[in-house]
C-alpha atoms as a PDB file:
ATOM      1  CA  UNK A   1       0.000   0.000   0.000  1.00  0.00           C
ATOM      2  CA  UNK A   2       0.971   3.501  -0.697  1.00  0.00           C
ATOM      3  CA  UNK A   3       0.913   6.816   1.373  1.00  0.00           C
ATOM      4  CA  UNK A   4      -0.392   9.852   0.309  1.00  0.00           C
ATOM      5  CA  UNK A   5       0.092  13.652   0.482  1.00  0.00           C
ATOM      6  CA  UNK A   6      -2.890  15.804   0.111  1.00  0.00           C
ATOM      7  CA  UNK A   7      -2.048  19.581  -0.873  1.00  0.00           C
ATOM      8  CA  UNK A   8      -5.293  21.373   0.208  1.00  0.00           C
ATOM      9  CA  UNK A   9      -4.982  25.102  -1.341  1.00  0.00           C
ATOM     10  CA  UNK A  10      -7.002  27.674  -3.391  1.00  0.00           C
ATOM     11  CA  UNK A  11      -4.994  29.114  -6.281  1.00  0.00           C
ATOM     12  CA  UNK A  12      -5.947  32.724  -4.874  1.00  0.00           C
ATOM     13  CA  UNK A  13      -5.057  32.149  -1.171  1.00  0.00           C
ATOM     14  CA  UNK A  14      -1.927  34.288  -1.098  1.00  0.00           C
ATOM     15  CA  UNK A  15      -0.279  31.945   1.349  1.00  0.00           C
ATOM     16  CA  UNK A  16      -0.383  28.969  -0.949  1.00  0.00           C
ATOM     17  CA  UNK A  17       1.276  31.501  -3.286  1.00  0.00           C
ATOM     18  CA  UNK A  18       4.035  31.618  -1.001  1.00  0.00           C
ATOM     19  CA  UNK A  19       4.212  28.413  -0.321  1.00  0.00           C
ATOM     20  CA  UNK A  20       4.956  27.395  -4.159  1.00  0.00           C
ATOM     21  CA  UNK A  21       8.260  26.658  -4.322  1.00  0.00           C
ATOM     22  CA  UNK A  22       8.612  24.808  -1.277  1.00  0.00           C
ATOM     23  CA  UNK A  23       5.550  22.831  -2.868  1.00  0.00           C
ATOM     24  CA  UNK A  24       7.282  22.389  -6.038  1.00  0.00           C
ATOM     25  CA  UNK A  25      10.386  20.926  -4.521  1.00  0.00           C
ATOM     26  CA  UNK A  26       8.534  18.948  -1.828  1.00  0.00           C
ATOM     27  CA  UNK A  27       6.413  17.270  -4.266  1.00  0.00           C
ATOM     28  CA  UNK A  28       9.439  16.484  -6.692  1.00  0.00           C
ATOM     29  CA  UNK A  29      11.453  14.625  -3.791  1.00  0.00           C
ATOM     30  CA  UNK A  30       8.883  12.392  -2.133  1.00  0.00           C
ATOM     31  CA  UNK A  31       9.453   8.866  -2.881  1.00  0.00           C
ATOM     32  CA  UNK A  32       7.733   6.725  -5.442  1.00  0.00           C
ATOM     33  CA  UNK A  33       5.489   5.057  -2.923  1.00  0.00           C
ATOM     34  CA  UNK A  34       3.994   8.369  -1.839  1.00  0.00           C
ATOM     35  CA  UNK A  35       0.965   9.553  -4.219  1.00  0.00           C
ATOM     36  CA  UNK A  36       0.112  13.001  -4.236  1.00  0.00           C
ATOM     37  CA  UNK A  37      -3.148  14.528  -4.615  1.00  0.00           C
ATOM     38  CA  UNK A  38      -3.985  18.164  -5.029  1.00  0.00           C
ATOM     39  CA  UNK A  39      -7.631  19.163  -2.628  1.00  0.00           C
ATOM     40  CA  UNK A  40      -9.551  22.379  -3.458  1.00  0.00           C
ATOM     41  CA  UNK A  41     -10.242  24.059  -0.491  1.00  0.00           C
ATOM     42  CA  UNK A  42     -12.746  26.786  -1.623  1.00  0.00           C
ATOM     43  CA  UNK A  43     -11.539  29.915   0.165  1.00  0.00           C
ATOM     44  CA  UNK A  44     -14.464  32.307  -0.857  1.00  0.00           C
ATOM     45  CA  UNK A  45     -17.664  32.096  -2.866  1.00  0.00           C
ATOM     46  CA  UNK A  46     -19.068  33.728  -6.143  1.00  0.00           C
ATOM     47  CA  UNK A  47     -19.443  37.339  -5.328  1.00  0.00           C
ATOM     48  CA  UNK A  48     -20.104  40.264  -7.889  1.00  0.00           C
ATOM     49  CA  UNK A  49     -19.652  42.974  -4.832  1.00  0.00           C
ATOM     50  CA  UNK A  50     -16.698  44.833  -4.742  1.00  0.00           C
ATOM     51  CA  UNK A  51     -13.848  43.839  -1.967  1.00  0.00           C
ATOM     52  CA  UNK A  52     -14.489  46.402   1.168  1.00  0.00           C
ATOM     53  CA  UNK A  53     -11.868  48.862   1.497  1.00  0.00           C
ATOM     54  CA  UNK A  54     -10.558  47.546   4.560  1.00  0.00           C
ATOM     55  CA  UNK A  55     -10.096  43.975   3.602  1.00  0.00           C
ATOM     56  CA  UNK A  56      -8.468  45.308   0.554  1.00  0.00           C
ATOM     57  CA  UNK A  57      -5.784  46.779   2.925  1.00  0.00           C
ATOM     58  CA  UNK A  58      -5.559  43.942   4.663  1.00  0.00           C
ATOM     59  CA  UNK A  59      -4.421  41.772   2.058  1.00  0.00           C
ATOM     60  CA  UNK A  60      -2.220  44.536   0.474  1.00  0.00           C
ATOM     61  CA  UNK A  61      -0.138  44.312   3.666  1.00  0.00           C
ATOM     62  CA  UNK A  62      -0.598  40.561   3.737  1.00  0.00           C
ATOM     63  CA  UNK A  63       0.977  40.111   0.691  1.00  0.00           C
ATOM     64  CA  UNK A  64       4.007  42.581   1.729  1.00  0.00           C
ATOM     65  CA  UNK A  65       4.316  40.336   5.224  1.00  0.00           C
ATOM     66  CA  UNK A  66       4.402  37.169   2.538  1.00  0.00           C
ATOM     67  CA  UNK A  67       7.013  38.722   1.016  1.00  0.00           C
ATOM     68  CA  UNK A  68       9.223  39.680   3.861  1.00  0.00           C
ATOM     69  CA  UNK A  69       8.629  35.869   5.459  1.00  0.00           C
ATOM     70  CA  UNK A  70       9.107  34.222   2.494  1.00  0.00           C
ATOM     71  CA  UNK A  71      12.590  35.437   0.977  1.00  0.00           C
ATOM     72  CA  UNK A  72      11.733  34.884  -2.841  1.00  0.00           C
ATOM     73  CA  UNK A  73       8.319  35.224  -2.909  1.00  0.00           C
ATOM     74  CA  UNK A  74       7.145  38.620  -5.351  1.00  0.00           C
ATOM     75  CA  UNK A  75       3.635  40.102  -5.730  1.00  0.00           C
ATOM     76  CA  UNK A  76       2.969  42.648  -8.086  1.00  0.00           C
ATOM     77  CA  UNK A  77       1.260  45.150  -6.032  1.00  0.00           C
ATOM     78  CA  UNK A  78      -0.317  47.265  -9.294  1.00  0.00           C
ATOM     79  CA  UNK A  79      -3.190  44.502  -8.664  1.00  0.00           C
ATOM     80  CA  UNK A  80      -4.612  46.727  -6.151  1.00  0.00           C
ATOM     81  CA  UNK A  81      -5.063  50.224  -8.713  1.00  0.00           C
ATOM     82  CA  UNK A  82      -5.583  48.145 -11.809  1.00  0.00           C
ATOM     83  CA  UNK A  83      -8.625  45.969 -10.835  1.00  0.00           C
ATOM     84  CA  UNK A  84     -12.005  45.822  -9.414  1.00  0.00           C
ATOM     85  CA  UNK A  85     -11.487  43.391  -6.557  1.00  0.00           C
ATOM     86  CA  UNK A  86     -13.625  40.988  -5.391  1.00  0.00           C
ATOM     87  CA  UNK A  87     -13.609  38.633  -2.896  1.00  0.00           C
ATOM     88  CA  UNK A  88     -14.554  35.458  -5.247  1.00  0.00           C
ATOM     89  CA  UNK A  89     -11.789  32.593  -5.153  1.00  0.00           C
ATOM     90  CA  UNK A  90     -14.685  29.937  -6.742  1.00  0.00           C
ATOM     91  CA  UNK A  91     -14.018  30.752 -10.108  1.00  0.00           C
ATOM     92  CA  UNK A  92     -10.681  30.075 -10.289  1.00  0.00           C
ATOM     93  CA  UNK A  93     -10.941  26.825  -8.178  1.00  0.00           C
ATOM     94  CA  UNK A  94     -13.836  25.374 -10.670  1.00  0.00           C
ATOM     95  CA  UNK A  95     -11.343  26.482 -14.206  1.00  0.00           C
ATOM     96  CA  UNK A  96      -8.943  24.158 -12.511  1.00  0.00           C
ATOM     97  CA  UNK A  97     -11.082  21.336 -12.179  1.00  0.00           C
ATOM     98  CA  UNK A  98     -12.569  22.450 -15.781  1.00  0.00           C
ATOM     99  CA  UNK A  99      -8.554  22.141 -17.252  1.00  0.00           C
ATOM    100  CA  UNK A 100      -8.508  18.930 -15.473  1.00  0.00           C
ATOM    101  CA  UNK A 101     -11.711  17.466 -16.155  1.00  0.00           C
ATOM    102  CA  UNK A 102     -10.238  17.708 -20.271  1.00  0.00           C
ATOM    103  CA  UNK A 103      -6.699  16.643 -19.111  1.00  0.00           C
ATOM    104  CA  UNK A 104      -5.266  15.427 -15.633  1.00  0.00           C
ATOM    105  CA  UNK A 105      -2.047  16.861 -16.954  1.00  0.00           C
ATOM    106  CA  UNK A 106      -3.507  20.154 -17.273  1.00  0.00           C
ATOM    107  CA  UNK A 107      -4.001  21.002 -13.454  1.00  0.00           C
ATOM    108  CA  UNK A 108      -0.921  21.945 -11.901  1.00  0.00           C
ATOM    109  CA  UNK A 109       0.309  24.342 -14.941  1.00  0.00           C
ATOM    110  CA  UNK A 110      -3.550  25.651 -14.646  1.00  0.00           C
ATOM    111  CA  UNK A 111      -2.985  26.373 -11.113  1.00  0.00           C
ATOM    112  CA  UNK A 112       0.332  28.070 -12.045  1.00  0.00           C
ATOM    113  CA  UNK A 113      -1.087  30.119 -15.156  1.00  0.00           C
ATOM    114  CA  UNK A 114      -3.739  31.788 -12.331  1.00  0.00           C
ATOM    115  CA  UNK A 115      -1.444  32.351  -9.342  1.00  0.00           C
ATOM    116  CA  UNK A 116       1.383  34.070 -12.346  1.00  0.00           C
ATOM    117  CA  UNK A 117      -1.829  35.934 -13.680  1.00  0.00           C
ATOM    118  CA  UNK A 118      -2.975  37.048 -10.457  1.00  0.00           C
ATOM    119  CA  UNK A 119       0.406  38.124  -8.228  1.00  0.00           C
ATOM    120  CA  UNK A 120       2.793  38.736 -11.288  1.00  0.00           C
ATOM    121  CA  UNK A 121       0.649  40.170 -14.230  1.00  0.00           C
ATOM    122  CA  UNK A 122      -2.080  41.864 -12.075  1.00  0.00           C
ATOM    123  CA  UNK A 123      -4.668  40.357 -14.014  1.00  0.00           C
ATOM    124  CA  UNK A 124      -7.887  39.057 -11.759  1.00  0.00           C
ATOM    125  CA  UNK A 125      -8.475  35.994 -12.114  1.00  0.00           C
ATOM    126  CA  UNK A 126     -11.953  36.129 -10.811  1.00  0.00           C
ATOM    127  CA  UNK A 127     -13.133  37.158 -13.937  1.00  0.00           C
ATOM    128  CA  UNK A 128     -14.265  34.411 -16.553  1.00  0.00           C
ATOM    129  CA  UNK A 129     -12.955  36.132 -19.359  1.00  0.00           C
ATOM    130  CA  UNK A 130      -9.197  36.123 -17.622  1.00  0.00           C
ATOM    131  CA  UNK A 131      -9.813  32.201 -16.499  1.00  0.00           C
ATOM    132  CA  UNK A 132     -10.618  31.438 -20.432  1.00  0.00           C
ATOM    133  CA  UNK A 133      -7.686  32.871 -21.685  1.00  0.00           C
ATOM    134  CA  UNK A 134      -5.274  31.303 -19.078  1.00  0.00           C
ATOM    135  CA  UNK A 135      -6.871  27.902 -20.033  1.00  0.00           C
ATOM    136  CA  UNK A 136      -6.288  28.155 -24.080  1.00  0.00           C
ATOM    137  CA  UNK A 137      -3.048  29.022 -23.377  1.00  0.00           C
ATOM    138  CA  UNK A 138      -2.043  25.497 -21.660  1.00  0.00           C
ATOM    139  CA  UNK A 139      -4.417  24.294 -24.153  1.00  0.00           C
ATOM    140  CA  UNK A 140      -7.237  23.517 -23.361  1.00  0.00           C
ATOM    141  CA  UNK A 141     -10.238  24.103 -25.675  1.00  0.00           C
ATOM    142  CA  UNK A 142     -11.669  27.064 -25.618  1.00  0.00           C
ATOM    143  CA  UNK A 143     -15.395  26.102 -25.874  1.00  0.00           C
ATOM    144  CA  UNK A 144     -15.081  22.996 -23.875  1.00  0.00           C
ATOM    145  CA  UNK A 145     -13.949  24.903 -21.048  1.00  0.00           C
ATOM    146  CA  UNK A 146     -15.912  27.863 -20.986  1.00  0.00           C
ATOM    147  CA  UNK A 147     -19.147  25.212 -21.218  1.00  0.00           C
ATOM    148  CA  UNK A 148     -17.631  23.301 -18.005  1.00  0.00           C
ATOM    149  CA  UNK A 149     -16.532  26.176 -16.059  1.00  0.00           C
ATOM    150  CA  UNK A 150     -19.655  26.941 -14.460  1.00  0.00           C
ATOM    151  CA  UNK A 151     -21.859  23.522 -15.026  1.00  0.00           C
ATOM    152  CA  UNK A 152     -23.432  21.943 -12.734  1.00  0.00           C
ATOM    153  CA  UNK A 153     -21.401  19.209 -12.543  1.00  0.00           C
ATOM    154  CA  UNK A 154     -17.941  21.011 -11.740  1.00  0.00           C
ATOM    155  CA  UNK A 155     -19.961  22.739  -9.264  1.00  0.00           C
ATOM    156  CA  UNK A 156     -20.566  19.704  -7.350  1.00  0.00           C
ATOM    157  CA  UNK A 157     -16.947  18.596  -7.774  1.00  0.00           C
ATOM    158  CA  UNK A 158     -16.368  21.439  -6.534  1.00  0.00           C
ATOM    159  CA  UNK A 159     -18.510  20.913  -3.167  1.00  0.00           C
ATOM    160  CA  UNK A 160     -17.361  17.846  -2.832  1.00  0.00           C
ATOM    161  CA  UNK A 161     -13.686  18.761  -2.797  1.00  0.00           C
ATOM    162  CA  UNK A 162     -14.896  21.592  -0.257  1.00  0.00           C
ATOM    163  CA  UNK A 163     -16.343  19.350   1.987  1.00  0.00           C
ATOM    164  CA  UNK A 164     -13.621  16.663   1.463  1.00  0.00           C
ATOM    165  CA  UNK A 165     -11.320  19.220   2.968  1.00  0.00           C
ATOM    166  CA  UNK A 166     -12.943  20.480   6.051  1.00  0.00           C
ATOM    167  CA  UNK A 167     -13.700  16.700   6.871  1.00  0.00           C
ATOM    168  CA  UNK A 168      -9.744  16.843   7.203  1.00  0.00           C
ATOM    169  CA  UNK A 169     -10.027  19.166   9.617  1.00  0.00           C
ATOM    170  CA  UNK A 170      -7.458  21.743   8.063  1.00  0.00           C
ATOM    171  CA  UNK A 171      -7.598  25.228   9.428  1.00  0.00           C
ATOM    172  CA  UNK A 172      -6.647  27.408   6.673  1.00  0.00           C
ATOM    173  CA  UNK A 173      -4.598  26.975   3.309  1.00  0.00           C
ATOM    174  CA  UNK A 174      -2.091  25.765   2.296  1.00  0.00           C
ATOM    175  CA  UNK A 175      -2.783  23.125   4.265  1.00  0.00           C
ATOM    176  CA  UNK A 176      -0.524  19.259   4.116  1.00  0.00           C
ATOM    177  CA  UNK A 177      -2.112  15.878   5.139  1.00  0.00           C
ATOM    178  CA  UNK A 178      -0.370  12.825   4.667  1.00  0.00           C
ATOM    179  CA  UNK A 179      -2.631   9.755   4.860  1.00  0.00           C
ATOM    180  CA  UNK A 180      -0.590   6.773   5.845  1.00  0.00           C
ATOM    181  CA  UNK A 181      -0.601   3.298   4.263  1.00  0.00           C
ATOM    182  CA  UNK A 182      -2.665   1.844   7.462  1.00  0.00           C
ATOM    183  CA  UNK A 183      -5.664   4.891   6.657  1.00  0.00           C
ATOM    184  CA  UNK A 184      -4.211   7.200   9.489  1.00  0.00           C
ATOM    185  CA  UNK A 185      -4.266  11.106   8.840  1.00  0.00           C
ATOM    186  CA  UNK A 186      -1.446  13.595  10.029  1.00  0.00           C
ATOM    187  CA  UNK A 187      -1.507  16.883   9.627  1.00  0.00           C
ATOM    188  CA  UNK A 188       2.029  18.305   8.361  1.00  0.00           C
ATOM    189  CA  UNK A 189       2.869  21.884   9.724  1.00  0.00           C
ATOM    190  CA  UNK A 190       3.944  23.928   6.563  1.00  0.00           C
ATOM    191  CA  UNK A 191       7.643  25.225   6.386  1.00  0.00           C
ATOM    192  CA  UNK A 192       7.229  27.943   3.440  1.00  0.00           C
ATOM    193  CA  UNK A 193      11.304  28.018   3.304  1.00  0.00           C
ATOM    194  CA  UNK A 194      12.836  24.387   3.980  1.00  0.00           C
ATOM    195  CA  UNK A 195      10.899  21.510   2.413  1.00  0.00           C
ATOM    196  CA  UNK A 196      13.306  18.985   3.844  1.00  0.00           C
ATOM    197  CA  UNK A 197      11.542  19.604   7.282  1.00  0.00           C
ATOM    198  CA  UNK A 198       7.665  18.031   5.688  1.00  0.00           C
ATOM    199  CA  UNK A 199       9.697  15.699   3.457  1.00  0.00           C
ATOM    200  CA  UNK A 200      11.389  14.067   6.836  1.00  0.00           C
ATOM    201  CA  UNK A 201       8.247  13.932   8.573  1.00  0.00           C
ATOM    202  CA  UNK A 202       6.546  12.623   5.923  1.00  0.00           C
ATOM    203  CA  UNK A 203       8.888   9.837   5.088  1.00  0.00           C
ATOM    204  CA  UNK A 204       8.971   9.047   8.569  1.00  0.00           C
ATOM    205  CA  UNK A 205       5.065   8.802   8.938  1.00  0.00           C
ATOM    206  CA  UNK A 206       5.160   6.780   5.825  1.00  0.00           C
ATOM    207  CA  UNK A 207       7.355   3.653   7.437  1.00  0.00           C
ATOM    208  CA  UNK A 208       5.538   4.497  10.711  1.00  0.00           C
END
């Protein structure tokens, strides 16, 4: 039997943004008998309503505290004058399940094409129009996608993932579990700057 890692995360959570490379490099060095599985957490609903002023601020100086914890990490801060905000992370979670639902190989690099999108080309990704074009461009089709995007049926994958995740118990994103070969679950405190720390305790749970 295999172990396996579940990434919970919402490709707008600035956090998990931080938490990329560290993701990246854990996820490249766990052993073969380790699967890996990527768990939408659903950080905040469909919303046409502007962002209030003072949340806006408050993730303005979140992202500068990412930046300062996380030695690496860059947002691009014109985000903030450029767009209408809105505090709507949905979207973005259901295009990645759309981009996988036409190719399991089309997740991760849709998960990267919105995070790039949203903290390095200040584009907002909880716009469809913005989620369509990041999708052709890892190819996806075009008309596929914007059909599955907001079906019913990604909806309730969607859900599903949503409730998956708080049945875990996490308590925010990014959030690691690592189910072990016997069906135990451990939650795995995130190090945003040395991934050997989660590997070690991982590999160790695994033979546990």
């Amino acid at each position: 039997m295999k172990g396996s890692l579940i990434y919970v995360h919402d490709p707008m959570c600035s956090w998990c943004w931080g938490f990329k490379t560290a993701w990246d490099t854990l996820a490249s060095e766990l052993s073969e008998n380790i699967n890996t599985r990527l768990l939408l957490g659903g950080l905040a609903p469909d919303s046409d309503e502007p962002m209030p002023v003072s949340m806006q601020q408050t993730l303005r100086q979140t992202w500068k505290h990412i930046e300062y914890v996380v030695p690496g990490t860059h947002f691009n801060h014109e985000f903030w004058t450029t767009n209408r905000p809105r505090r709507s992370t949905w979207p973005s979670c259901r295009a990645i399940l759309a981009a996988r639902a036409q190719n399991v190989a089309f997740e991760q690099p849709m998960i990267t094409a919105i995070q790039r999108a949203y903290y390095q080309q200040a584009l907002n990704p909880s716009d469809k129009d913005t989620l369509v074009s990041l999708a052709v461009s890892i190819g996806c089709d075009q008309q596929q996608f914007s059909d599955d995007l907001n079906s019913d049926e990604i909806r309730k994958q969607l859900n599903r993932e949503i409730e998956q995740a708080m049945q875990l118990g996490i308590q925010g994103f990014p959030s690691l579990v690592f189910k072990s070969p016997t069906n135990h679950h451990h939650q795995i405190p995130i190090d945003y700057n040395n991934p050997q720390t989660m590997l070690e305790q991982i590999e160790q749970l695994n033979v546990a």
